[in-house]
N, C-alpha and C. Protein backbone atom coordinates (compact mmCIF):
# COMPACT_ATOMS: atom_id res chain seq x y z
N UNK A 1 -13.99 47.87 30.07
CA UNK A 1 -14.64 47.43 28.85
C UNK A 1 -14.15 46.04 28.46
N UNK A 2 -15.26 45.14 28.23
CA UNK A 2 -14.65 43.93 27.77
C UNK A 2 -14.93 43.68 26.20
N UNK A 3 -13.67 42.74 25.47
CA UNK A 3 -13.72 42.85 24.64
C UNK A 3 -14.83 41.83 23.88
N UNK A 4 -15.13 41.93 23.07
CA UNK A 4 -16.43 41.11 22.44
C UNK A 4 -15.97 39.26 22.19
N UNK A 5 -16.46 38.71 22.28
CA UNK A 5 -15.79 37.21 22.37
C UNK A 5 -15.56 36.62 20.42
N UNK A 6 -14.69 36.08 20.55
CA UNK A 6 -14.39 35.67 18.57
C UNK A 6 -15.38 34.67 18.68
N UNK A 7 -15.91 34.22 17.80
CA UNK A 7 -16.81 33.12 17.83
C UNK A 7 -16.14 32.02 16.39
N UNK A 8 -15.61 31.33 16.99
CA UNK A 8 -14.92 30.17 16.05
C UNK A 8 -15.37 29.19 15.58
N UNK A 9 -15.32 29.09 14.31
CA UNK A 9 -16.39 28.25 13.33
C UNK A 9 -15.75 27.13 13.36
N UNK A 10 -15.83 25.99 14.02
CA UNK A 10 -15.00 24.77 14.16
C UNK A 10 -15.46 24.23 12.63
N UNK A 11 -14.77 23.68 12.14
CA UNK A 11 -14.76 22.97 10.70
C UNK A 11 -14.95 21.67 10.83
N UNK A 12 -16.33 20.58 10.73
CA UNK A 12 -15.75 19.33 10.65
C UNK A 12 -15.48 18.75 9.69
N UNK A 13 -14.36 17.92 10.03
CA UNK A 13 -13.36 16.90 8.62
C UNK A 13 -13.53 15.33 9.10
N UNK A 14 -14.71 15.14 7.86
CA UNK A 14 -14.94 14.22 8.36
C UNK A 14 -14.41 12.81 7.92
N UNK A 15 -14.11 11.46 8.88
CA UNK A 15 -13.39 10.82 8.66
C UNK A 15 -12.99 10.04 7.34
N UNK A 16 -11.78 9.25 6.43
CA UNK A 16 -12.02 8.70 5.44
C UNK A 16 -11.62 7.59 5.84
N UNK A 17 -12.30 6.33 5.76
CA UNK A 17 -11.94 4.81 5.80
C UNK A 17 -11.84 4.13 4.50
N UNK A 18 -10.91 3.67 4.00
CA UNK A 18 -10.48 2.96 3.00
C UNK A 18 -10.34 1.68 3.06
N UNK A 19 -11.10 0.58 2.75
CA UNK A 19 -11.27 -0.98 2.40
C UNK A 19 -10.22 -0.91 1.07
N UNK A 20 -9.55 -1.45 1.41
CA UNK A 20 -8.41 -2.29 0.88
C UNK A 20 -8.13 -3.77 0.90
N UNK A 21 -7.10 -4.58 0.15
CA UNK A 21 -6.91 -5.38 -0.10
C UNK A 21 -7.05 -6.18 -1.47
N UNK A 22 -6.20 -7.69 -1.60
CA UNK A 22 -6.62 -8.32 -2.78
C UNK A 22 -7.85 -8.44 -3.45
N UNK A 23 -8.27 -9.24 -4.44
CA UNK A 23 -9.31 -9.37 -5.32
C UNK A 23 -10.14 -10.44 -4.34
N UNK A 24 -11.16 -10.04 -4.67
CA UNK A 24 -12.22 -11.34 -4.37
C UNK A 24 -11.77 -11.60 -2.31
N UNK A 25 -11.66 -9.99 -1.69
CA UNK A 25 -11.73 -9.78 -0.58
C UNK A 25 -13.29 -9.55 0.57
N UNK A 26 -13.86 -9.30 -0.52
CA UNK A 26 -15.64 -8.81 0.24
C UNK A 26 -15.56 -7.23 0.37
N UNK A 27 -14.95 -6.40 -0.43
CA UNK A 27 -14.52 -5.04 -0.31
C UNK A 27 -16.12 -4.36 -0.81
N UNK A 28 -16.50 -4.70 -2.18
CA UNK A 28 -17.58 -4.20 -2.39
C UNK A 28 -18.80 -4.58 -1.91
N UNK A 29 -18.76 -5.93 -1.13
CA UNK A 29 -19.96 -6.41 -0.22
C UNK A 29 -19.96 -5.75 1.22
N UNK A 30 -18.77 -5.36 1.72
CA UNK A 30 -18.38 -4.97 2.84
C UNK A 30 -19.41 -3.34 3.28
N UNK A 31 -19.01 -2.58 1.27
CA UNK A 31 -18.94 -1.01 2.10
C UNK A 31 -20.25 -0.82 2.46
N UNK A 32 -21.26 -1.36 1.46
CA UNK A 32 -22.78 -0.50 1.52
C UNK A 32 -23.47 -0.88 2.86
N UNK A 33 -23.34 -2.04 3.49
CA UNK A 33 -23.77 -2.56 4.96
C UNK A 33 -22.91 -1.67 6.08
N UNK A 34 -22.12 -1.73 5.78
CA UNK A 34 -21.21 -0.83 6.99
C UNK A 34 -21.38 0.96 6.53
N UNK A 35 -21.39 1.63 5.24
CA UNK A 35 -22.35 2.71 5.13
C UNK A 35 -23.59 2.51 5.40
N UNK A 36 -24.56 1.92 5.52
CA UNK A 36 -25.65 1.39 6.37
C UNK A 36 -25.92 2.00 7.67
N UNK A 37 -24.97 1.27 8.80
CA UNK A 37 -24.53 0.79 9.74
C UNK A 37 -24.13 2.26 10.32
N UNK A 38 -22.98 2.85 9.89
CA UNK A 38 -22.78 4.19 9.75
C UNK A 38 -23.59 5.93 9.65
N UNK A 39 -24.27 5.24 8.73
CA UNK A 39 -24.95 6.68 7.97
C UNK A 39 -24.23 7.23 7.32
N UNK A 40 -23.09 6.76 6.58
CA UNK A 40 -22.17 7.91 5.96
C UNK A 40 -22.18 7.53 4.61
N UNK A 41 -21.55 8.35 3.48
CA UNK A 41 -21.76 8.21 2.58
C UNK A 41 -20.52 7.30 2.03
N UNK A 42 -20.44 6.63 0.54
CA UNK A 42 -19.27 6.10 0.28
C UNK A 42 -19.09 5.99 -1.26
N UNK A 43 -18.24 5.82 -1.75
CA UNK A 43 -17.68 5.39 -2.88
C UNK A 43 -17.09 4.28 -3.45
N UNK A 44 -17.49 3.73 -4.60
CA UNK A 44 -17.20 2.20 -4.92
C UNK A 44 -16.40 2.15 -5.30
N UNK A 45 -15.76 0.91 -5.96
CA UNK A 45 -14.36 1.31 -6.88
C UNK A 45 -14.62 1.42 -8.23
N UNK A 46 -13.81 2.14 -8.57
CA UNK A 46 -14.00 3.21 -9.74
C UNK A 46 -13.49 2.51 -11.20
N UNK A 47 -12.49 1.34 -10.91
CA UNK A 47 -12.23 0.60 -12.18
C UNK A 47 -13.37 -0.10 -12.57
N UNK A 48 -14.34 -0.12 -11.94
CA UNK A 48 -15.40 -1.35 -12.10
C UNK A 48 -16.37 -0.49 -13.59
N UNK A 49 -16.17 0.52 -13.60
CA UNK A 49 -16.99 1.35 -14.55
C UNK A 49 -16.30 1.96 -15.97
N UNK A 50 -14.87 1.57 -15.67
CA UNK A 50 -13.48 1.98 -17.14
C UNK A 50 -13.76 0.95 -17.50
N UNK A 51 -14.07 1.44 -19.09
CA UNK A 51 -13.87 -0.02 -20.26
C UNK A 51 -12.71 0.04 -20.85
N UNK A 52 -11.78 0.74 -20.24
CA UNK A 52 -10.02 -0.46 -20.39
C UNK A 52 -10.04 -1.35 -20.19
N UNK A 53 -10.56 -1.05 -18.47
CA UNK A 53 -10.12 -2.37 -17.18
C UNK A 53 -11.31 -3.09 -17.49
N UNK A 54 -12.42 -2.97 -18.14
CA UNK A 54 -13.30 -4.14 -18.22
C UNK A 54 -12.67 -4.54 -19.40
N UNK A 55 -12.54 -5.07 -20.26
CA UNK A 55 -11.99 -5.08 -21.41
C UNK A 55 -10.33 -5.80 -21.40
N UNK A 56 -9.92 -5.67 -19.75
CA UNK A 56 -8.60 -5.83 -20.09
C UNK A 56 -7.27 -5.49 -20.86
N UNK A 57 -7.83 -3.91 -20.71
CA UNK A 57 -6.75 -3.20 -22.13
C UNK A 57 -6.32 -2.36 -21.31
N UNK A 58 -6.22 -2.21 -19.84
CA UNK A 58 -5.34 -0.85 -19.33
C UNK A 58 -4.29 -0.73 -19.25
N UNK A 59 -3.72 0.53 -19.12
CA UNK A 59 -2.60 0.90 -19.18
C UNK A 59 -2.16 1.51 -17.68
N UNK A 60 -0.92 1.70 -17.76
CA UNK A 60 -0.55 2.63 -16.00
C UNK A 60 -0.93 4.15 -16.34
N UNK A 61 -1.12 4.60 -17.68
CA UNK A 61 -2.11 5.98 -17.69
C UNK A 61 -3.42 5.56 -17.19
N UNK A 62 -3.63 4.75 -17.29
CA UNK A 62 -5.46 3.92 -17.13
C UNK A 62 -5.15 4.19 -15.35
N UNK A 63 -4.25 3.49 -15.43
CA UNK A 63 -4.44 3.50 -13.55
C UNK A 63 -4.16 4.94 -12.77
N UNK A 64 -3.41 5.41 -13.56
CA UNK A 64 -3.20 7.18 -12.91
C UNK A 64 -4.46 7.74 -13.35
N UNK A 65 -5.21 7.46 -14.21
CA UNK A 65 -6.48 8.13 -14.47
C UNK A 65 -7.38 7.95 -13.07
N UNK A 66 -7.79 6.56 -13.15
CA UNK A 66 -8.28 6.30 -11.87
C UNK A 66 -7.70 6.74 -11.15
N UNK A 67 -6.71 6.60 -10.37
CA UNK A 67 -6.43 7.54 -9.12
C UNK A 67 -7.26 8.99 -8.84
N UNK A 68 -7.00 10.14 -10.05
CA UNK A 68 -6.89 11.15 -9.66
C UNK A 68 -8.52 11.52 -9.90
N UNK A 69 -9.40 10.48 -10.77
CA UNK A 69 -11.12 10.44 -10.95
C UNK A 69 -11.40 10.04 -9.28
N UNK A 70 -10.59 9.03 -8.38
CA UNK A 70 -11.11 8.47 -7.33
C UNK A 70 -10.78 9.60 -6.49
N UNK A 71 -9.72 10.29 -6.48
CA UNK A 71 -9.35 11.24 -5.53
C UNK A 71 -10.17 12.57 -5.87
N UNK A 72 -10.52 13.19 -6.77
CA UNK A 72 -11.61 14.13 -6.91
C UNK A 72 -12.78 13.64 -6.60
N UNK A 73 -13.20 12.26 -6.92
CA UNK A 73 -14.58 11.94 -6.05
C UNK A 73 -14.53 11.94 -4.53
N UNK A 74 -13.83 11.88 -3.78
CA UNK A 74 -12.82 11.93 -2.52
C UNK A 74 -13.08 13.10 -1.79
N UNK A 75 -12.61 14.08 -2.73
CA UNK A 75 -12.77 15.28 -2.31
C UNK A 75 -13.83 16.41 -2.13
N UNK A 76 -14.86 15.28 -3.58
CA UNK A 76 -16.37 16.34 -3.69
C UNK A 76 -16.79 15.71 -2.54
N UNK A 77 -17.20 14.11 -2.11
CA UNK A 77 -18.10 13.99 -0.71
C UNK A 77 -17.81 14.18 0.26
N UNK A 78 -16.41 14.69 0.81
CA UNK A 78 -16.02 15.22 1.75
C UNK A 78 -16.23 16.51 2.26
N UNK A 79 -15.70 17.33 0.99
CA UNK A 79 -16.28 19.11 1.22
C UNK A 79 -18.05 19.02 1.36
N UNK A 80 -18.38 17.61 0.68
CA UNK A 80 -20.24 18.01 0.94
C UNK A 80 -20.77 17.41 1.53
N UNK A 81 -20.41 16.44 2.58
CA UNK A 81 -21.10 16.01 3.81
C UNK A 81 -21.17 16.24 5.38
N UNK A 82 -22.34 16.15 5.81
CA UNK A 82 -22.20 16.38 7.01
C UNK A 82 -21.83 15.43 7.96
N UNK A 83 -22.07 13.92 7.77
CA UNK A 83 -21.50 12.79 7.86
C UNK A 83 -20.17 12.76 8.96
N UNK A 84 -20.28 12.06 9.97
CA UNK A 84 -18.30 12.19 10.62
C UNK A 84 -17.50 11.47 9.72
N UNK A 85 -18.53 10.42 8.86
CA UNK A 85 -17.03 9.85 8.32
C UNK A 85 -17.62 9.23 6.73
N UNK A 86 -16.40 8.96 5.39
CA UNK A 86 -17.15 8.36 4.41
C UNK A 86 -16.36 6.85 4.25
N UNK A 87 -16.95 6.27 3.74
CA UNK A 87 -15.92 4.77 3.15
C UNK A 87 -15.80 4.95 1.89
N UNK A 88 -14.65 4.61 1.39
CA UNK A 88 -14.06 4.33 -0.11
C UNK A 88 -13.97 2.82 -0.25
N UNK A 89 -14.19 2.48 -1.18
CA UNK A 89 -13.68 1.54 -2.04
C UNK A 89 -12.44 0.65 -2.54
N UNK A 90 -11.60 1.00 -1.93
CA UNK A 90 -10.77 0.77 -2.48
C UNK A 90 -9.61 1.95 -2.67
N UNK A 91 -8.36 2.48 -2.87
CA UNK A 91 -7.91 3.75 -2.65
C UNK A 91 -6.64 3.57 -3.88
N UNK A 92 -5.31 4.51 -3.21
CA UNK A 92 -4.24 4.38 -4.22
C UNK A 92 -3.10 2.92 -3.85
N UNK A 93 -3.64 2.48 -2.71
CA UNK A 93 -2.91 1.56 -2.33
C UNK A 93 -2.91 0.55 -3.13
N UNK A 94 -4.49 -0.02 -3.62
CA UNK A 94 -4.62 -0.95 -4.47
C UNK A 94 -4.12 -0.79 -5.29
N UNK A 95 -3.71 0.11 -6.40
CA UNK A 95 -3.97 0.92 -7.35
C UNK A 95 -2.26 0.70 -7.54
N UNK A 96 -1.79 1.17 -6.70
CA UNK A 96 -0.16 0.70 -6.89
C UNK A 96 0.01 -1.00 -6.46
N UNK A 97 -0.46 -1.57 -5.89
CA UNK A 97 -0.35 -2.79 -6.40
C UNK A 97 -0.55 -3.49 -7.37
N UNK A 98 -1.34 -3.10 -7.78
CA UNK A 98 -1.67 -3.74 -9.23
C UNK A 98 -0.93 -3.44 -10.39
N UNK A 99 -0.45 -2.05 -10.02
CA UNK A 99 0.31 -1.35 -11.02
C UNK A 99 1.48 -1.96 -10.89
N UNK A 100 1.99 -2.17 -9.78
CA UNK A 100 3.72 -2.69 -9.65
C UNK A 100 3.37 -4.16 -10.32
N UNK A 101 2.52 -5.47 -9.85
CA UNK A 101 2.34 -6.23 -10.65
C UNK A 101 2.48 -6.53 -11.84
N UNK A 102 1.50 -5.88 -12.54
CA UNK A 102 1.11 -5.83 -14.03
C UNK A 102 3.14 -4.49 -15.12
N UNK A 103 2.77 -3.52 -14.11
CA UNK A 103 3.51 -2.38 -15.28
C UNK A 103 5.08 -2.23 -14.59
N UNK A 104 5.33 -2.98 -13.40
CA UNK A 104 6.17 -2.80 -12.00
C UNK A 104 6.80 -1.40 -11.70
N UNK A 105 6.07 -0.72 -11.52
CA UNK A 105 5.77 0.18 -10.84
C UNK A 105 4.75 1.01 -10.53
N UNK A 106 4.45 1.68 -9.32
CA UNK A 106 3.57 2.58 -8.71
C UNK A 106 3.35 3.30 -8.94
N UNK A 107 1.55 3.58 -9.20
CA UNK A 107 0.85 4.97 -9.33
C UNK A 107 1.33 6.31 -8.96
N UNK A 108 1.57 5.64 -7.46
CA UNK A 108 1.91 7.10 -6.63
C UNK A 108 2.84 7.74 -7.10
N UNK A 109 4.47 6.92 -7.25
CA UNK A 109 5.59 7.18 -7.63
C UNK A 109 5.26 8.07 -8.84
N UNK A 110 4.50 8.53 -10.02
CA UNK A 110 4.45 9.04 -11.04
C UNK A 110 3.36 10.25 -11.03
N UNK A 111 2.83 10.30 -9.54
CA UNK A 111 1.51 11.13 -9.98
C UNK A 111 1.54 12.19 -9.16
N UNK A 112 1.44 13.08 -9.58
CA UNK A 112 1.10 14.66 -9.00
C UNK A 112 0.34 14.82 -7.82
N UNK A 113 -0.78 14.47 -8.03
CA UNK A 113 -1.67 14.65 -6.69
C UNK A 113 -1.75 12.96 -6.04
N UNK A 114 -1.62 13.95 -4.65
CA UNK A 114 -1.32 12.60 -3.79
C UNK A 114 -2.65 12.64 -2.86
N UNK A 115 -2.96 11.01 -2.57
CA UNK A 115 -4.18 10.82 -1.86
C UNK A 115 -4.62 12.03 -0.68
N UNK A 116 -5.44 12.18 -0.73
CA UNK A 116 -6.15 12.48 0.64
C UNK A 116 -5.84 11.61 2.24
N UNK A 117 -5.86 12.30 2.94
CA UNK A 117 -5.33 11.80 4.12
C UNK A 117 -6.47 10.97 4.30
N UNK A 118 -5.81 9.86 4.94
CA UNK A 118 -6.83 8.08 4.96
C UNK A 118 -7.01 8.22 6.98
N UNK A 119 -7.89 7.86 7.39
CA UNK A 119 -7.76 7.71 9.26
C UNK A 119 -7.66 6.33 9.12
N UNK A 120 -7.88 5.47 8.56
CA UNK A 120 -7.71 4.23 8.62
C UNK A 120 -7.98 3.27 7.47
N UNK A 121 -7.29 2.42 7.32
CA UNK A 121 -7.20 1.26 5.96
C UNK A 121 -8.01 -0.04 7.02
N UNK A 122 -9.05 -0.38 6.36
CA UNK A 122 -9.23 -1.34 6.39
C UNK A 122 -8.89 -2.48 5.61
N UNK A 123 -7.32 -3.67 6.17
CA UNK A 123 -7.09 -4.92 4.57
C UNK A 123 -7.40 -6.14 5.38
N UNK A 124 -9.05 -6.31 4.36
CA UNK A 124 -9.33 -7.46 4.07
C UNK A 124 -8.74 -8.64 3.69
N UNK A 125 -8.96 -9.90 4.41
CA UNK A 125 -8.39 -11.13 4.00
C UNK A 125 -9.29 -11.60 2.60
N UNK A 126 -8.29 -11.69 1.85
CA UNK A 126 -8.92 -12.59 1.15
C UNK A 126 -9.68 -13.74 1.29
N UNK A 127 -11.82 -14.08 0.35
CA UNK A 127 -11.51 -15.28 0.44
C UNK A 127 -11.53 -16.72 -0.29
N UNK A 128 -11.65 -17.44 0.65
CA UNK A 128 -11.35 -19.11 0.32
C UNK A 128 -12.01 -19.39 -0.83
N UNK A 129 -12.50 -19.31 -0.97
CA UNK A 129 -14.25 -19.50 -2.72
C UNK A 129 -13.92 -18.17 -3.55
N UNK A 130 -13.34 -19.14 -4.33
CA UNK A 130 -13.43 -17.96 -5.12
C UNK A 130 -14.53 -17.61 -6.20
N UNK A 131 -15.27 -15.99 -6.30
CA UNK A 131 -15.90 -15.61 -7.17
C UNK A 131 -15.81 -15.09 -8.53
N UNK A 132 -15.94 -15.42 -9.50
CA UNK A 132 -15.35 -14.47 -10.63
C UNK A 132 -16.12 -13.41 -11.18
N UNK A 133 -15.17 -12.83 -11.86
CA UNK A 133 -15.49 -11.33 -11.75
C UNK A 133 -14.42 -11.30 -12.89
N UNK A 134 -15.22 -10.38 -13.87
CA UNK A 134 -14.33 -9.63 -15.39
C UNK A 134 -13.00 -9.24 -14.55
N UNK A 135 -12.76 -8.70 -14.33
CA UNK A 135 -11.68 -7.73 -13.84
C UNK A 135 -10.75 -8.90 -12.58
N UNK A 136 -11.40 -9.66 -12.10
CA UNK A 136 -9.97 -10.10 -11.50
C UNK A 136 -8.72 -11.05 -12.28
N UNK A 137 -8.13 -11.62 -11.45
CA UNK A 137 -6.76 -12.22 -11.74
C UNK A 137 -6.32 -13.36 -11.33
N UNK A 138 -6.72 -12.95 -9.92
CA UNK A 138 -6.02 -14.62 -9.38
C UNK A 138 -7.12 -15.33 -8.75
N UNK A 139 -7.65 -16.23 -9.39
CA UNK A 139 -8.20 -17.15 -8.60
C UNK A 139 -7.87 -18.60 -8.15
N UNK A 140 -6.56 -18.39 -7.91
CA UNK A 140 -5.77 -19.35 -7.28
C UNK A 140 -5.50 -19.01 -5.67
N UNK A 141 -6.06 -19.52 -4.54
CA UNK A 141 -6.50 -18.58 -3.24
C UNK A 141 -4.94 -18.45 -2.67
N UNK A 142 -3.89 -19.26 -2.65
CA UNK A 142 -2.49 -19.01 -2.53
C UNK A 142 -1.90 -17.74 -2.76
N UNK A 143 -1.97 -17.58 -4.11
CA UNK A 143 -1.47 -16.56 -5.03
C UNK A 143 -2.19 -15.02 -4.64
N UNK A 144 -3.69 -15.21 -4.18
CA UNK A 144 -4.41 -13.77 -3.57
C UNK A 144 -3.72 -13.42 -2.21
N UNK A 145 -3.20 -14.78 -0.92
CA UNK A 145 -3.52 -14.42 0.20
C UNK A 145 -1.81 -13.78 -0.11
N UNK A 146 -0.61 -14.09 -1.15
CA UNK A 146 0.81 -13.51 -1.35
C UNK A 146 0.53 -12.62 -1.54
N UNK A 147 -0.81 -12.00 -3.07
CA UNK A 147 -0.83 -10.46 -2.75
C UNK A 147 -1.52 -9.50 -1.78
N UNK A 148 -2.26 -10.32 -0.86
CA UNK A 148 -2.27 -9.58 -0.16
C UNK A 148 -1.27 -9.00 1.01
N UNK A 149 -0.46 -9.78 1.05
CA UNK A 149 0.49 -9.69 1.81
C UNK A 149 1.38 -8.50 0.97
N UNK A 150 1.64 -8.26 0.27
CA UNK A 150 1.72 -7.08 -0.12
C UNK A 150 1.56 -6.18 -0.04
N UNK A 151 0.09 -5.96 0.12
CA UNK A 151 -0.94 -4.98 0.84
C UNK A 151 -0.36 -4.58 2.25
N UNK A 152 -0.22 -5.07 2.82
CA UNK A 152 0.04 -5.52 4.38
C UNK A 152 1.71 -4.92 4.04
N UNK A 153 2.70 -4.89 3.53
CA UNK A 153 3.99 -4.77 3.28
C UNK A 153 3.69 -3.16 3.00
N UNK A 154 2.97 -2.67 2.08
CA UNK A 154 2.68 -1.39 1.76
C UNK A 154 2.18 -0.33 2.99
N UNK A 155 1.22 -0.85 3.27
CA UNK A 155 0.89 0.08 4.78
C UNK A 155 2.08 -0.09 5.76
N UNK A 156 2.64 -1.11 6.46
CA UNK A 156 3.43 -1.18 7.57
C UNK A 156 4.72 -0.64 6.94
N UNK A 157 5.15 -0.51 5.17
CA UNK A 157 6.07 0.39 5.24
C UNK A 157 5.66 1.97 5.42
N UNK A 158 4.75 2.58 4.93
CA UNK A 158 4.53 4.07 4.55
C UNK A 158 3.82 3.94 6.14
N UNK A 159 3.97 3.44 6.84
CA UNK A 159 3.38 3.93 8.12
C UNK A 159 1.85 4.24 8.61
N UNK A 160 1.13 3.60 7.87
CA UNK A 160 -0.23 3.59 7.50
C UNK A 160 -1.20 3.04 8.69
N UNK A 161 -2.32 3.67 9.38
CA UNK A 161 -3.34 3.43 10.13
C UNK A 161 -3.90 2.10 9.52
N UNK A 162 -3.69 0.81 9.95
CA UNK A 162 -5.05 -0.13 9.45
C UNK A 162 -5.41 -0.67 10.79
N UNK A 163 -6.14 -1.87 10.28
CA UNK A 163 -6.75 -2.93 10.81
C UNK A 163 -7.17 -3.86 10.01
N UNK A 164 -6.81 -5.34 10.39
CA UNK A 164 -6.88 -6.26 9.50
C UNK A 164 -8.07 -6.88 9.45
N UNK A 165 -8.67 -7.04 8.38
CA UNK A 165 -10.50 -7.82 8.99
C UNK A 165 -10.50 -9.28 8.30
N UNK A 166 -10.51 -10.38 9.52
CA UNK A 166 -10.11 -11.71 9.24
C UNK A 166 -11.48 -12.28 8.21
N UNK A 167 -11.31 -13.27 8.01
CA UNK A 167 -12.39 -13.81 7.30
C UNK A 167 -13.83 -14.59 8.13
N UNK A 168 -15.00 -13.58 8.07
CA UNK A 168 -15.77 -13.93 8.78
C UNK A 168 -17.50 -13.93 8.02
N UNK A 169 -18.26 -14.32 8.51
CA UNK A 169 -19.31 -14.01 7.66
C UNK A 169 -19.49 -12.50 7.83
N UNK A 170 -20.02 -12.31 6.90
CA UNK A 170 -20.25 -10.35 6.13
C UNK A 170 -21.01 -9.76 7.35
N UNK A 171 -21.63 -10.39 8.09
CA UNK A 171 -22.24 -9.64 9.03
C UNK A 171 -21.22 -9.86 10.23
N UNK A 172 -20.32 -10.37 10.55
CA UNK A 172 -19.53 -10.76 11.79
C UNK A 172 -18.66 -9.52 11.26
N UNK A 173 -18.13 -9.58 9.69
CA UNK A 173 -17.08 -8.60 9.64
C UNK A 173 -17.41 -7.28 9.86
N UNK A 174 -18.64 -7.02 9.39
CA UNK A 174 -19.47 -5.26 9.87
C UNK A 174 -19.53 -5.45 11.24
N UNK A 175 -19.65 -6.20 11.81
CA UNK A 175 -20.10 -5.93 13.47
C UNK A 175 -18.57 -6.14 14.02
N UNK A 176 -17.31 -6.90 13.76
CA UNK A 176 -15.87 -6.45 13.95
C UNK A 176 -15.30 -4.72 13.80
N UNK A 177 -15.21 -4.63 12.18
CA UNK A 177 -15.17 -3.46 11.59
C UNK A 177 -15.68 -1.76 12.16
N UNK A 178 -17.34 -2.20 12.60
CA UNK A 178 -18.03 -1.13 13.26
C UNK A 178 -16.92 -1.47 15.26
N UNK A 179 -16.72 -2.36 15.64
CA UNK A 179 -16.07 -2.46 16.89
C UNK A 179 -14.62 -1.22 16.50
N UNK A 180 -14.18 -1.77 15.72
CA UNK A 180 -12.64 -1.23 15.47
C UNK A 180 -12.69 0.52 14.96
N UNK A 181 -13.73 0.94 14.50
CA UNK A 181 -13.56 2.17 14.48
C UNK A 181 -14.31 3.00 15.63
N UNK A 182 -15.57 2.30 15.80
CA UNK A 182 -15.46 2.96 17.72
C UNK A 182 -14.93 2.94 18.58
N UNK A 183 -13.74 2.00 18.43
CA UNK A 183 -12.52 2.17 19.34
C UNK A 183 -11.30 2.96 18.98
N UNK A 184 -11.42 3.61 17.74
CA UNK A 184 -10.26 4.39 17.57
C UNK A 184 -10.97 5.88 17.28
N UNK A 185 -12.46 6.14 16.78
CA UNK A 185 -12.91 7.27 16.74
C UNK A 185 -13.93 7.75 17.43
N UNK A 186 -14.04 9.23 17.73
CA UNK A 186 -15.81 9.28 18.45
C UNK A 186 -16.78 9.52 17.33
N UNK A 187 -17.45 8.21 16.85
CA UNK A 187 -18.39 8.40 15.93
C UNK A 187 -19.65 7.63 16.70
């Protein structure tokens, strides 16, 4: 007698890519062409819609808020897509930079729930022209490419998956970007 075979419901988990980096990087021009490009779904950044941070009145509760609004949005399009992979916006990385800046110290360091596992950071170079925008800071291009280097200090300490995306026109960087994750995933 043979025994009946288990039939195993493979689960897919599908990938999270996180665009990171300084202000006035091409982060929000970046995602919707490369979700495009993809088919997957994504998420913008989430300070862009708090009238603290428009307003210029936040606090590091303001920024732990965001975190844990970005990380439950995180978590609903993940459990609900069929998608291999989604892009974020922006993540907790930023989020503690800005925070150590402005309040000097980190989101993470204070907050209960910790990100969702990232497959890869994408940090954007900052660039050269600068655009303004309510919410940024430095538009002195010196002073962006130091914090981004920061950025870059944060992943290579916590041991973090990236890839760096140089400064190219928006369509060179999606057609880089789309190179670099078909070489590290089967999508």
């Amino acid at each position: 007698m043979s025994s009946p075979e288990k039939v195993l419901k493979v689960e897919h988990k599908p990938l999270r890519i996180v665009l990171t980096g300084v202000e006035n990087s091409g982060k929000s021009t970046l995602i919707k062409p490369l979700a495009e490009r993809f088919n997957w779904p994504y998420i913008l950044e989430l300070c862009r819609e708090n009238k603290e941070v428009l307003h210029g009145e936040e606090t590091f509760k303001t920024l732990q808020e965001l975190n844990i609004l970005n990380e439950n949005e995180v978590a609903k399009l993940l459990s609900h897509t069929n998608a291999k992979g989604i892009f974020c916006d922006t993540g907790i990385l930023a989020l503690d930079v800005w925070s150590e800046l402005v309040f000097g110290k980190e989101v993470s360091a204070d907050n209960d729930q910790t990100e969702s596992a990232v497959d890869l950071y994408l940090l954007c170079a900052t660039l050269k022209e600068w655009e303004p925008d309510p919410i940024r800071l430095f538009p002195d291009y010196s002073k962006r490419v130091e914090v981004n280097e920061l950025f870059r200090e944060k992943l290579e300490k916590r041991g973090l998956k990236y890839v760096f995306v140089p400064i190219l026109s928006t369509e060179q960087r999606v057609d880089f970007i789309e190179q670099e994750i078909r070489s590290r995933f089967d999508v």
